[in-house]
PDB file of N, CA and C in Angstrom:
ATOM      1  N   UNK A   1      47.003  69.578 211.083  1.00  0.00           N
ATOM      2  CA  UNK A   1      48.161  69.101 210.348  1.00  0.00           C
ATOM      3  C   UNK A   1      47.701  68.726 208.936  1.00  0.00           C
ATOM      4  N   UNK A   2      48.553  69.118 207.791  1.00  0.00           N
ATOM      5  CA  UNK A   2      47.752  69.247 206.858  1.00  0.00           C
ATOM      6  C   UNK A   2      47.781  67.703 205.925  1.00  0.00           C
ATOM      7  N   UNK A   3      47.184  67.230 205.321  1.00  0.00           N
ATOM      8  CA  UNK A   3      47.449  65.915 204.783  1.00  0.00           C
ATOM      9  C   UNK A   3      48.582  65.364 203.693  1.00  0.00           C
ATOM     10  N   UNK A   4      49.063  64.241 203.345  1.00  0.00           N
ATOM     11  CA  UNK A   4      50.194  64.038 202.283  1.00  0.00           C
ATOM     12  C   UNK A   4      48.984  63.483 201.196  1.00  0.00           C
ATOM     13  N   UNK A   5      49.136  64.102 200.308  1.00  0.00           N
ATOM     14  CA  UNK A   5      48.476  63.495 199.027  1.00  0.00           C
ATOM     15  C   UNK A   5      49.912  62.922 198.026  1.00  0.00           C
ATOM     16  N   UNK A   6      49.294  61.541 197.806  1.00  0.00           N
ATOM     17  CA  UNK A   6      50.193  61.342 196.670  1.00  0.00           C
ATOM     18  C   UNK A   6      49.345  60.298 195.495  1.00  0.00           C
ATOM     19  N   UNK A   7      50.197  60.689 194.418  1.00  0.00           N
ATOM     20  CA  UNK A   7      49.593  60.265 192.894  1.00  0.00           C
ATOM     21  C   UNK A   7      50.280  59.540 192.276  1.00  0.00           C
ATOM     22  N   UNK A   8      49.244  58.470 191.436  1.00  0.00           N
ATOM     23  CA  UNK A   8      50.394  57.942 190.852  1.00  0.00           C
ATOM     24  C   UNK A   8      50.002  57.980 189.219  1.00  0.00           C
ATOM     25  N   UNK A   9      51.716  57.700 188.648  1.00  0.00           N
ATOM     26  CA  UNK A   9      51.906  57.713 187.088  1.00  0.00           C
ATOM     27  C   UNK A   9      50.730  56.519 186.134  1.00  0.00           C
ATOM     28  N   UNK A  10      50.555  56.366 185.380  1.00  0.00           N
ATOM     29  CA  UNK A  10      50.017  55.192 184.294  1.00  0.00           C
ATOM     30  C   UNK A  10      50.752  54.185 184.824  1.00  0.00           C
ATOM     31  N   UNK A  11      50.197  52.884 184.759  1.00  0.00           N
ATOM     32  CA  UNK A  11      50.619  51.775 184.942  1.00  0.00           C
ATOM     33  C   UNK A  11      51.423  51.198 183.873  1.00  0.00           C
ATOM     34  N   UNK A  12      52.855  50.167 184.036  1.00  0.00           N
ATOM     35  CA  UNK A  12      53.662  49.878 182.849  1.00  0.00           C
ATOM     36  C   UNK A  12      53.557  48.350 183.131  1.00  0.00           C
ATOM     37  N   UNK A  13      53.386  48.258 182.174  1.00  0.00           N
ATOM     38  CA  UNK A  13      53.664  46.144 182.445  1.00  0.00           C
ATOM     39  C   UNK A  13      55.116  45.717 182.190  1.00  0.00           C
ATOM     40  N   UNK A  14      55.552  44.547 182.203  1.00  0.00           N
ATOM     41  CA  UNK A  14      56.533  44.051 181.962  1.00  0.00           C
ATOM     42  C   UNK A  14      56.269  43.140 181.913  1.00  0.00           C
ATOM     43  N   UNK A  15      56.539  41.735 181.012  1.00  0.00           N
ATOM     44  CA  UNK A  15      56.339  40.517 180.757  1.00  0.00           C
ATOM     45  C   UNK A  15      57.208  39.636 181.303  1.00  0.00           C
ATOM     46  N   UNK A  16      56.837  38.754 181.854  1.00  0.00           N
ATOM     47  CA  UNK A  16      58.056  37.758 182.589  1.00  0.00           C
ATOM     48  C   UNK A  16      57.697  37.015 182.414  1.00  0.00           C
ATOM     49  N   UNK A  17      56.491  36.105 181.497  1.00  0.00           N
ATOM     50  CA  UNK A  17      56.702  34.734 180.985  1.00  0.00           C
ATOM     51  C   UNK A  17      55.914  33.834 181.254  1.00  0.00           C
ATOM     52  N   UNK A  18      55.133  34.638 182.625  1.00  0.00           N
ATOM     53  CA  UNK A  18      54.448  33.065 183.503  1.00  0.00           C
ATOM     54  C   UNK A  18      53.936  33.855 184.462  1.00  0.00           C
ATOM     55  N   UNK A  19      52.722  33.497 185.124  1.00  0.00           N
ATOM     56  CA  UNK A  19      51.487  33.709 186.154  1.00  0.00           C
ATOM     57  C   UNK A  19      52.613  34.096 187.174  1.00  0.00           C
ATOM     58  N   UNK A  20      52.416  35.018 188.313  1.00  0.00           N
ATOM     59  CA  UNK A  20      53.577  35.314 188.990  1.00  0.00           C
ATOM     60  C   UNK A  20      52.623  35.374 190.346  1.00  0.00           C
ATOM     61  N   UNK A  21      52.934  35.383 191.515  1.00  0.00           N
ATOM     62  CA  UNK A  21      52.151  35.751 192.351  1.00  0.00           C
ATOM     63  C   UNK A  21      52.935  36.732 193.738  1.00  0.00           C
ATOM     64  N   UNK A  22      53.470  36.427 194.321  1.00  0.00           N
ATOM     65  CA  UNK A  22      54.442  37.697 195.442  1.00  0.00           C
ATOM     66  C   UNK A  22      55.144  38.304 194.772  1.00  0.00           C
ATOM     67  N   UNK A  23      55.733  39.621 195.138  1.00  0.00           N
ATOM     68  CA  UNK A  23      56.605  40.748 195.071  1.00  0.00           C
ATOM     69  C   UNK A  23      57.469  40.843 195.721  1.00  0.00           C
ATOM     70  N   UNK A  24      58.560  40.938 195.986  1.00  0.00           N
ATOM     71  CA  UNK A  24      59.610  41.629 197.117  1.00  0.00           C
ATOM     72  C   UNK A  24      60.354  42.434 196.183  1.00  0.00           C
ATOM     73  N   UNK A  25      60.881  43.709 197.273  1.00  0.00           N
ATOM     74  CA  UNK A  25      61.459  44.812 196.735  1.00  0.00           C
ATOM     75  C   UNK A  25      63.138  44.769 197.347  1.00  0.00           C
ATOM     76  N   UNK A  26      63.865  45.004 196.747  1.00  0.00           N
ATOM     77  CA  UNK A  26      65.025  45.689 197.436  1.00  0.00           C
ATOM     78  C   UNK A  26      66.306  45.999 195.961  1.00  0.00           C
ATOM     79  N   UNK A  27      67.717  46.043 196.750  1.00  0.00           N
ATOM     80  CA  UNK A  27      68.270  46.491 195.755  1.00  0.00           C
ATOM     81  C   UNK A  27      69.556  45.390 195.244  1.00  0.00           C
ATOM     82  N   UNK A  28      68.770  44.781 194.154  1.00  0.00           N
ATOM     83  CA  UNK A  28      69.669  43.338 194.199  1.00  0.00           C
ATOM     84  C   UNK A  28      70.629  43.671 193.516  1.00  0.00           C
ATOM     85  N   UNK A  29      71.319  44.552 192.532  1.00  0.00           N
ATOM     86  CA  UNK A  29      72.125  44.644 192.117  1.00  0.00           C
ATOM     87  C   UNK A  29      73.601  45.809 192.345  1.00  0.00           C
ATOM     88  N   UNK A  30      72.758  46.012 192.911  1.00  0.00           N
ATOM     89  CA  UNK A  30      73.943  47.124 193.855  1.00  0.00           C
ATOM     90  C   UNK A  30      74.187  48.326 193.375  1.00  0.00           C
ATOM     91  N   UNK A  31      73.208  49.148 192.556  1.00  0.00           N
ATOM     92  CA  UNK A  31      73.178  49.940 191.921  1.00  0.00           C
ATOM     93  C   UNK A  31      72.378  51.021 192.472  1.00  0.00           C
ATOM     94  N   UNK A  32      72.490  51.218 193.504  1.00  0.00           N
ATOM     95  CA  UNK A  32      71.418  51.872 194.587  1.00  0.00           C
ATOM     96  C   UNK A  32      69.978  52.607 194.027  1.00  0.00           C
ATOM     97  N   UNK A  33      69.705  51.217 193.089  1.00  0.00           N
ATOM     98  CA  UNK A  33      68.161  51.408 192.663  1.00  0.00           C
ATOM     99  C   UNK A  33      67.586  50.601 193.026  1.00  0.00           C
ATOM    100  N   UNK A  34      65.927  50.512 193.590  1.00  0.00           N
ATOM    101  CA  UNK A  34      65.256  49.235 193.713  1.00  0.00           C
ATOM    102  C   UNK A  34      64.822  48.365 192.940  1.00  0.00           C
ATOM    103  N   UNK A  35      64.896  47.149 193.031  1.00  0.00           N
ATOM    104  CA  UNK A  35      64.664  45.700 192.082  1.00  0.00           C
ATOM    105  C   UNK A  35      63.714  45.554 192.594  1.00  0.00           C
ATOM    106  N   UNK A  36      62.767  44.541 191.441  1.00  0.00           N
ATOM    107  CA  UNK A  36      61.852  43.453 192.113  1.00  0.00           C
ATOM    108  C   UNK A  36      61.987  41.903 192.005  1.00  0.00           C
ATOM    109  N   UNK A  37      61.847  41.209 193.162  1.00  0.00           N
ATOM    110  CA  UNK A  37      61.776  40.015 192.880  1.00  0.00           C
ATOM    111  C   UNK A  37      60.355  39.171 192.923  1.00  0.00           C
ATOM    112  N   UNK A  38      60.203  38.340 191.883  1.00  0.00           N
ATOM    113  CA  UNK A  38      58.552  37.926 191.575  1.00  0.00           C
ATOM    114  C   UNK A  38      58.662  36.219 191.418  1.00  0.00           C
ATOM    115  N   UNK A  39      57.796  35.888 192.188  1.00  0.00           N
ATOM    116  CA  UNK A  39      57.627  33.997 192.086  1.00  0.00           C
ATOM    117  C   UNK A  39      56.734  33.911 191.070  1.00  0.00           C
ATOM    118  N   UNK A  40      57.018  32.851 190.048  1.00  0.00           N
ATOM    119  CA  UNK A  40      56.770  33.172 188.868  1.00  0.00           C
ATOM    120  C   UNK A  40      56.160  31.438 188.736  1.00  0.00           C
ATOM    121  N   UNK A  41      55.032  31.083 188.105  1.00  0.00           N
ATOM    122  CA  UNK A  41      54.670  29.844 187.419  1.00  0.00           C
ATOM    123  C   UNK A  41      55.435  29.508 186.660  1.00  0.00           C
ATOM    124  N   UNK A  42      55.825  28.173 186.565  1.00  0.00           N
ATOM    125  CA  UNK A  42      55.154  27.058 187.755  1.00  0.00           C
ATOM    126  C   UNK A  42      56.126  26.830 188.685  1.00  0.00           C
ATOM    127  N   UNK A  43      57.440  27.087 188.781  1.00  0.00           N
ATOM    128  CA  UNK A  43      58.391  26.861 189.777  1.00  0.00           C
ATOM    129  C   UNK A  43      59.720  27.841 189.680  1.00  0.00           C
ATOM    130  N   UNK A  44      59.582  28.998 189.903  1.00  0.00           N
ATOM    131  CA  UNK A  44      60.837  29.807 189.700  1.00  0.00           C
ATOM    132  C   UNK A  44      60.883  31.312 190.375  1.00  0.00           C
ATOM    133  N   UNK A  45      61.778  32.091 190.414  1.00  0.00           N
ATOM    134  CA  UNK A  45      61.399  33.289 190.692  1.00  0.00           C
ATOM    135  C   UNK A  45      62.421  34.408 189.362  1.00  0.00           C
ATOM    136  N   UNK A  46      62.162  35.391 189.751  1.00  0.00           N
ATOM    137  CA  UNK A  46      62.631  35.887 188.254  1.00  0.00           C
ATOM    138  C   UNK A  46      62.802  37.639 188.963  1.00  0.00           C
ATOM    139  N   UNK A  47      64.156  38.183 188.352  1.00  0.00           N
ATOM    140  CA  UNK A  47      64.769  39.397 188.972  1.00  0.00           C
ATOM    141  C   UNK A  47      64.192  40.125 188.262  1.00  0.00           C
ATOM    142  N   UNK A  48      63.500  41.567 188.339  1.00  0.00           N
ATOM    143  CA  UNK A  48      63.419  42.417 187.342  1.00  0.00           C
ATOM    144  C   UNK A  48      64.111  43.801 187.834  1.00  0.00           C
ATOM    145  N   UNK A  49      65.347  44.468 186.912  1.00  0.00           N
ATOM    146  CA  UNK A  49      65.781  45.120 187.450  1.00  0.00           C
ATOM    147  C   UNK A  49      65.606  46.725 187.649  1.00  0.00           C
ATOM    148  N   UNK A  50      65.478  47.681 188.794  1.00  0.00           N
ATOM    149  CA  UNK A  50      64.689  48.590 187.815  1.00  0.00           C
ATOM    150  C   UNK A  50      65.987  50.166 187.597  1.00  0.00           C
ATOM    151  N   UNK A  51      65.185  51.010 186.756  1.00  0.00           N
ATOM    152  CA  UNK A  51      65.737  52.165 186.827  1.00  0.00           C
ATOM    153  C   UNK A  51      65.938  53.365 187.589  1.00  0.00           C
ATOM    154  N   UNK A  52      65.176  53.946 188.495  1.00  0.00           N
ATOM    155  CA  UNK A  52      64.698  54.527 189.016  1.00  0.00           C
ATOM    156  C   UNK A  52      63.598  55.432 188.898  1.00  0.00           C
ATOM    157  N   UNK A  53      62.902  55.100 187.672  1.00  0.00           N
ATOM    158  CA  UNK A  53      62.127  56.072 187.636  1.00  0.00           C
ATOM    159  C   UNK A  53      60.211  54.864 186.942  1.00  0.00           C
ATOM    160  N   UNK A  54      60.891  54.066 187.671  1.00  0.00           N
ATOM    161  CA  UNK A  54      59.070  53.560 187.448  1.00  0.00           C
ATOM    162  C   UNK A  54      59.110  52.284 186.696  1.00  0.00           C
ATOM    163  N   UNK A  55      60.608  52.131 185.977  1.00  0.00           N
ATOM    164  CA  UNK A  55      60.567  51.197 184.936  1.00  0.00           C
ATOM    165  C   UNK A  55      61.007  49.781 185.310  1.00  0.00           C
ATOM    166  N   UNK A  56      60.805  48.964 184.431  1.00  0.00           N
ATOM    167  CA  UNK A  56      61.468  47.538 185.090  1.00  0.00           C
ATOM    168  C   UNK A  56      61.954  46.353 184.493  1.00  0.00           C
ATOM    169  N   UNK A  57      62.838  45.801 184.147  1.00  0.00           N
ATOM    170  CA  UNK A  57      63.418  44.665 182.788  1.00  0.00           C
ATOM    171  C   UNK A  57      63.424  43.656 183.445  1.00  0.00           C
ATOM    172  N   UNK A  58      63.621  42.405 182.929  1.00  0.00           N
ATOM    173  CA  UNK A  58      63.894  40.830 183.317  1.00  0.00           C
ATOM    174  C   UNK A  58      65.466  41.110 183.439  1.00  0.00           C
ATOM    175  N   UNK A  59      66.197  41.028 184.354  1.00  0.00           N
ATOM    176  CA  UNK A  59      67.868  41.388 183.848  1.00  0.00           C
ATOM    177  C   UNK A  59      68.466  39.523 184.720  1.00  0.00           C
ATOM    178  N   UNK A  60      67.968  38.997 184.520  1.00  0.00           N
ATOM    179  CA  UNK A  60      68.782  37.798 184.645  1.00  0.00           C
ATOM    180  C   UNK A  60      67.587  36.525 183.822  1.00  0.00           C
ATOM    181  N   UNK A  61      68.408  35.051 183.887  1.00  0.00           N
ATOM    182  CA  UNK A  61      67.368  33.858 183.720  1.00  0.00           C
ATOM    183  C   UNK A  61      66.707  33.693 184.951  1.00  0.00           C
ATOM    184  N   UNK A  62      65.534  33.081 185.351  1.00  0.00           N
ATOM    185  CA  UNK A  62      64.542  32.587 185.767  1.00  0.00           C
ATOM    186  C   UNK A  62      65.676  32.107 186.577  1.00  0.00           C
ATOM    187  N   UNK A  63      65.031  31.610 188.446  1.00  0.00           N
ATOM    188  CA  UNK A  63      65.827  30.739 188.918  1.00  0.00           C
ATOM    189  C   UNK A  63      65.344  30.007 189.758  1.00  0.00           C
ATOM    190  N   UNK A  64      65.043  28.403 189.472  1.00  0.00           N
ATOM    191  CA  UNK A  64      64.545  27.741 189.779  1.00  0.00           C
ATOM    192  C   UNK A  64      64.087  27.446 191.558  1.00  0.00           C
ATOM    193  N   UNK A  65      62.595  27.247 191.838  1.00  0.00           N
ATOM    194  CA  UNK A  65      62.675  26.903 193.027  1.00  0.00           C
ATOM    195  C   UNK A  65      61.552  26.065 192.891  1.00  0.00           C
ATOM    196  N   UNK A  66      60.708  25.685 194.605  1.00  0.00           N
ATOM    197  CA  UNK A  66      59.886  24.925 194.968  1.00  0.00           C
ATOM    198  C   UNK A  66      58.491  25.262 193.773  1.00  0.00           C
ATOM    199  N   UNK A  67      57.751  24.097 193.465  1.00  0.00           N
ATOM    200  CA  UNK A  67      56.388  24.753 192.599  1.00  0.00           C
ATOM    201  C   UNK A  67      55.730  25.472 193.470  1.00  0.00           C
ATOM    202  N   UNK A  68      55.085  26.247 192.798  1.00  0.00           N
ATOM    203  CA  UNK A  68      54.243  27.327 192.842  1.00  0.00           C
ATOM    204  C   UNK A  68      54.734  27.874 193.803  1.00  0.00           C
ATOM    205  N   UNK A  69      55.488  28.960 193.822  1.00  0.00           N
ATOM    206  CA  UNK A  69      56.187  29.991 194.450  1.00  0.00           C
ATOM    207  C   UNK A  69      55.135  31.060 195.646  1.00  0.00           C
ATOM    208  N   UNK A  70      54.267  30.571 195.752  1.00  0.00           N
ATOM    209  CA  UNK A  70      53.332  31.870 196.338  1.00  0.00           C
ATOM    210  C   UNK A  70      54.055  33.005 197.408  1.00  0.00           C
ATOM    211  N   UNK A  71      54.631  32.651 198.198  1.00  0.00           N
ATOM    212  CA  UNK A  71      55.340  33.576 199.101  1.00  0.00           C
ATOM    213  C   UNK A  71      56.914  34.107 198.585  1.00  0.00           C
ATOM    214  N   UNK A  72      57.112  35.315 198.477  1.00  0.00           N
ATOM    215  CA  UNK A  72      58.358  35.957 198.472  1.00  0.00           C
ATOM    216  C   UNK A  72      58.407  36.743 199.440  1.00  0.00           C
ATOM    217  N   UNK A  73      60.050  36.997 200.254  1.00  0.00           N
ATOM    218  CA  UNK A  73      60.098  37.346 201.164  1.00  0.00           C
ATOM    219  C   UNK A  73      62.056  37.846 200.903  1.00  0.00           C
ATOM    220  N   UNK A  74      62.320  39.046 201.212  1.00  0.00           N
ATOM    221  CA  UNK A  74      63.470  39.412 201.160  1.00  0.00           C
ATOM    222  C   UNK A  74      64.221  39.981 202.230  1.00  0.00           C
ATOM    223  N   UNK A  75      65.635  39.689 202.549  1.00  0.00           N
ATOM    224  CA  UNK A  75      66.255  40.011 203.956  1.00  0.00           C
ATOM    225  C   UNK A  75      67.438  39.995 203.733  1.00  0.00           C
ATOM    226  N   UNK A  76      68.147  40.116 204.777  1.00  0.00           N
ATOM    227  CA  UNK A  76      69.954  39.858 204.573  1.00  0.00           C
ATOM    228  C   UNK A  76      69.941  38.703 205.558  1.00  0.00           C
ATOM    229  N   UNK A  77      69.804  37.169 205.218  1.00  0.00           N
ATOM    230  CA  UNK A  77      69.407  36.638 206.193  1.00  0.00           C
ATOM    231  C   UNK A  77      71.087  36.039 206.811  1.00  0.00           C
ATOM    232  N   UNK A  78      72.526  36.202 205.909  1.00  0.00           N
ATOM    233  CA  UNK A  78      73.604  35.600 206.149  1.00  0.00           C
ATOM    234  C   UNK A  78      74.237  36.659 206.543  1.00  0.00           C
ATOM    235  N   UNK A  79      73.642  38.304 206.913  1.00  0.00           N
ATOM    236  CA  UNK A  79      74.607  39.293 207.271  1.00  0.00           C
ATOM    237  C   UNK A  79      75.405  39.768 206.550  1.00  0.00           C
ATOM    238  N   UNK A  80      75.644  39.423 204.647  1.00  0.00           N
ATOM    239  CA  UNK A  80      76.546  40.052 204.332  1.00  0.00           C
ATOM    240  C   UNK A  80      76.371  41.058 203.440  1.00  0.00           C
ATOM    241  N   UNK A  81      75.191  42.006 203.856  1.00  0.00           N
ATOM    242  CA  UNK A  81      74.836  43.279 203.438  1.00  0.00           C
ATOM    243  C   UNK A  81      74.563  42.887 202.026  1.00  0.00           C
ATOM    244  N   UNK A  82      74.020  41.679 201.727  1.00  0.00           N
ATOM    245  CA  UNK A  82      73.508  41.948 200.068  1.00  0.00           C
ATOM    246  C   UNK A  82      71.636  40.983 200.199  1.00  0.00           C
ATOM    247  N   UNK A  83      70.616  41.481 199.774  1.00  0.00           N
ATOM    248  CA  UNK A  83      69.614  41.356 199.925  1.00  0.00           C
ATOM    249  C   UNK A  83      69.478  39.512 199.448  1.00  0.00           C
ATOM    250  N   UNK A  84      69.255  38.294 200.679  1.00  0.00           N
ATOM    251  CA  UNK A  84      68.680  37.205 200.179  1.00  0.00           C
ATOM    252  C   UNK A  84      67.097  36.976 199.622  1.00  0.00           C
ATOM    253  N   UNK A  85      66.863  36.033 199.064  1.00  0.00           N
ATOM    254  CA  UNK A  85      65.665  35.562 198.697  1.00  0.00           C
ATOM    255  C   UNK A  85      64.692  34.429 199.538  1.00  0.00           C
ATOM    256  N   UNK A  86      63.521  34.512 199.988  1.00  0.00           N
ATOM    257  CA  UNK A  86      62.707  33.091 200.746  1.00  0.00           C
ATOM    258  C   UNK A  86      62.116  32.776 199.444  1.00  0.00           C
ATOM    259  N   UNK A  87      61.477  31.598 199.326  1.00  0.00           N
ATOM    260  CA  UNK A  87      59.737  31.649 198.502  1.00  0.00           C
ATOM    261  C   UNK A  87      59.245  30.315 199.859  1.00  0.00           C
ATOM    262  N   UNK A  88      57.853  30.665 199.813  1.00  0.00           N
ATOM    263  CA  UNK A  88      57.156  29.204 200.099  1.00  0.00           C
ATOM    264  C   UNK A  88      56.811  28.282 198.812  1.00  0.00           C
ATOM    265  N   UNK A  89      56.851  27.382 198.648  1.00  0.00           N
ATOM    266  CA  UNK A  89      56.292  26.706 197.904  1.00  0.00           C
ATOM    267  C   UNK A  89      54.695  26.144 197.934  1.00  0.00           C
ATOM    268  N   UNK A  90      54.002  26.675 197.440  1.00  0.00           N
ATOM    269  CA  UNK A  90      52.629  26.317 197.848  1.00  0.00           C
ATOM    270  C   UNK A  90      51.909  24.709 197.525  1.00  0.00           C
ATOM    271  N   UNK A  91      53.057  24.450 196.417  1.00  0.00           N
ATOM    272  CA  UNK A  91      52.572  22.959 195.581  1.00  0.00           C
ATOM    273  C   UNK A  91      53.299  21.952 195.752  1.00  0.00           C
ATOM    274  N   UNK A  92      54.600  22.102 196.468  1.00  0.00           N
ATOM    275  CA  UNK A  92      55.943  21.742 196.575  1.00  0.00           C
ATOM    276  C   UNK A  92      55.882  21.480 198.183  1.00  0.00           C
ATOM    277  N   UNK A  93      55.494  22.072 198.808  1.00  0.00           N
ATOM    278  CA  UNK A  93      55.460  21.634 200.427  1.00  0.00           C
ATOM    279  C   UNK A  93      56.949  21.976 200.960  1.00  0.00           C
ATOM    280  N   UNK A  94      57.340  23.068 200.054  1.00  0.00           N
ATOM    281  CA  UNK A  94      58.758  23.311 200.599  1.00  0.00           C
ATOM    282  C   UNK A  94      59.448  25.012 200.909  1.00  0.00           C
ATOM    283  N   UNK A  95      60.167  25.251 201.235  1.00  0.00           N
ATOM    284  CA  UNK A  95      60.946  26.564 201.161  1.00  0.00           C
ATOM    285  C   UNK A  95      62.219  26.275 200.780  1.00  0.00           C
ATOM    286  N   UNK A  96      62.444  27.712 199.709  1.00  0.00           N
ATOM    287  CA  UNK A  96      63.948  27.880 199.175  1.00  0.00           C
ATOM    288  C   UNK A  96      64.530  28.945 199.578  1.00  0.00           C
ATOM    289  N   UNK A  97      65.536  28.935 200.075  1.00  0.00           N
ATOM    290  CA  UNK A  97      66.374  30.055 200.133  1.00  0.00           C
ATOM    291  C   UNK A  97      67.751  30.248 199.215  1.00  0.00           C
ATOM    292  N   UNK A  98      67.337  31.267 198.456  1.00  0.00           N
ATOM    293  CA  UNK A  98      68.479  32.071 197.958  1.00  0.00           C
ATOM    294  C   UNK A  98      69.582  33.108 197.885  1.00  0.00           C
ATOM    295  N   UNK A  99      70.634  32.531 198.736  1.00  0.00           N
ATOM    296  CA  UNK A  99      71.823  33.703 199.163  1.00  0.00           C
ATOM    297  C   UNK A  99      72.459  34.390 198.009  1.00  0.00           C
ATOM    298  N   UNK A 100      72.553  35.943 198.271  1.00  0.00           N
ATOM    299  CA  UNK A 100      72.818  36.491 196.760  1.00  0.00           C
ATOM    300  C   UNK A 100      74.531  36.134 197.039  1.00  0.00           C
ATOM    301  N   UNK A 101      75.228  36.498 195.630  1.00  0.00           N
ATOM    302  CA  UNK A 101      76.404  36.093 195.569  1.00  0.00           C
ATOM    303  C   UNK A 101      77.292  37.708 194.924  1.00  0.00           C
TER     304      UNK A 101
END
């Protein structure tokens, strides 16, 4: 069976402001493209929205959660087919959840 090779493009940065540490992927804006969501120093997480082809913008403000965000985690956790947000708080001793609207 023969193997899948795959390659990838140059790397693109995007600036969001602050030390970031988890990723979660899905499609927060309903534009049936994938987003990223990133926990961001010192207490926030921050949407970046993308295009489909590799690229990626800040498309909202910062939105506040527990300090130091280390864990992101994404789901439909209220069932109503639109992607929620977890973080752990690593400095904060807490978890936030964010239901999209």
């Amino acid at each position: 069976m023969p193997s899948a090779r795959s390659s990838f493009a140059a790397s693109r940065k995007t600036n969001i402001g602050g030390r970031t540490w988890k990723t979660g992927a899905a499609d927060f804006d309903g534009d049936g493209r994938i987003d990223l969501v990133v926990g961001t120093a010192p207490a926030s997480v921050s949407i970046l929205s993308g295009d489909g082809r590799g690229n990626f913008r800040r498309s909202s403000a910062a939105v506040a959660v527990g300090r130091g965000p280390w864990n992101v985690a994404v789901g439909d956790l209220n069932r109503d087919g639109k992607p929620d947000v977890v973080t752990t708080s690593g400095e904060g001793n807490s978890v936030s959840v964010l239901l999209a609207r």
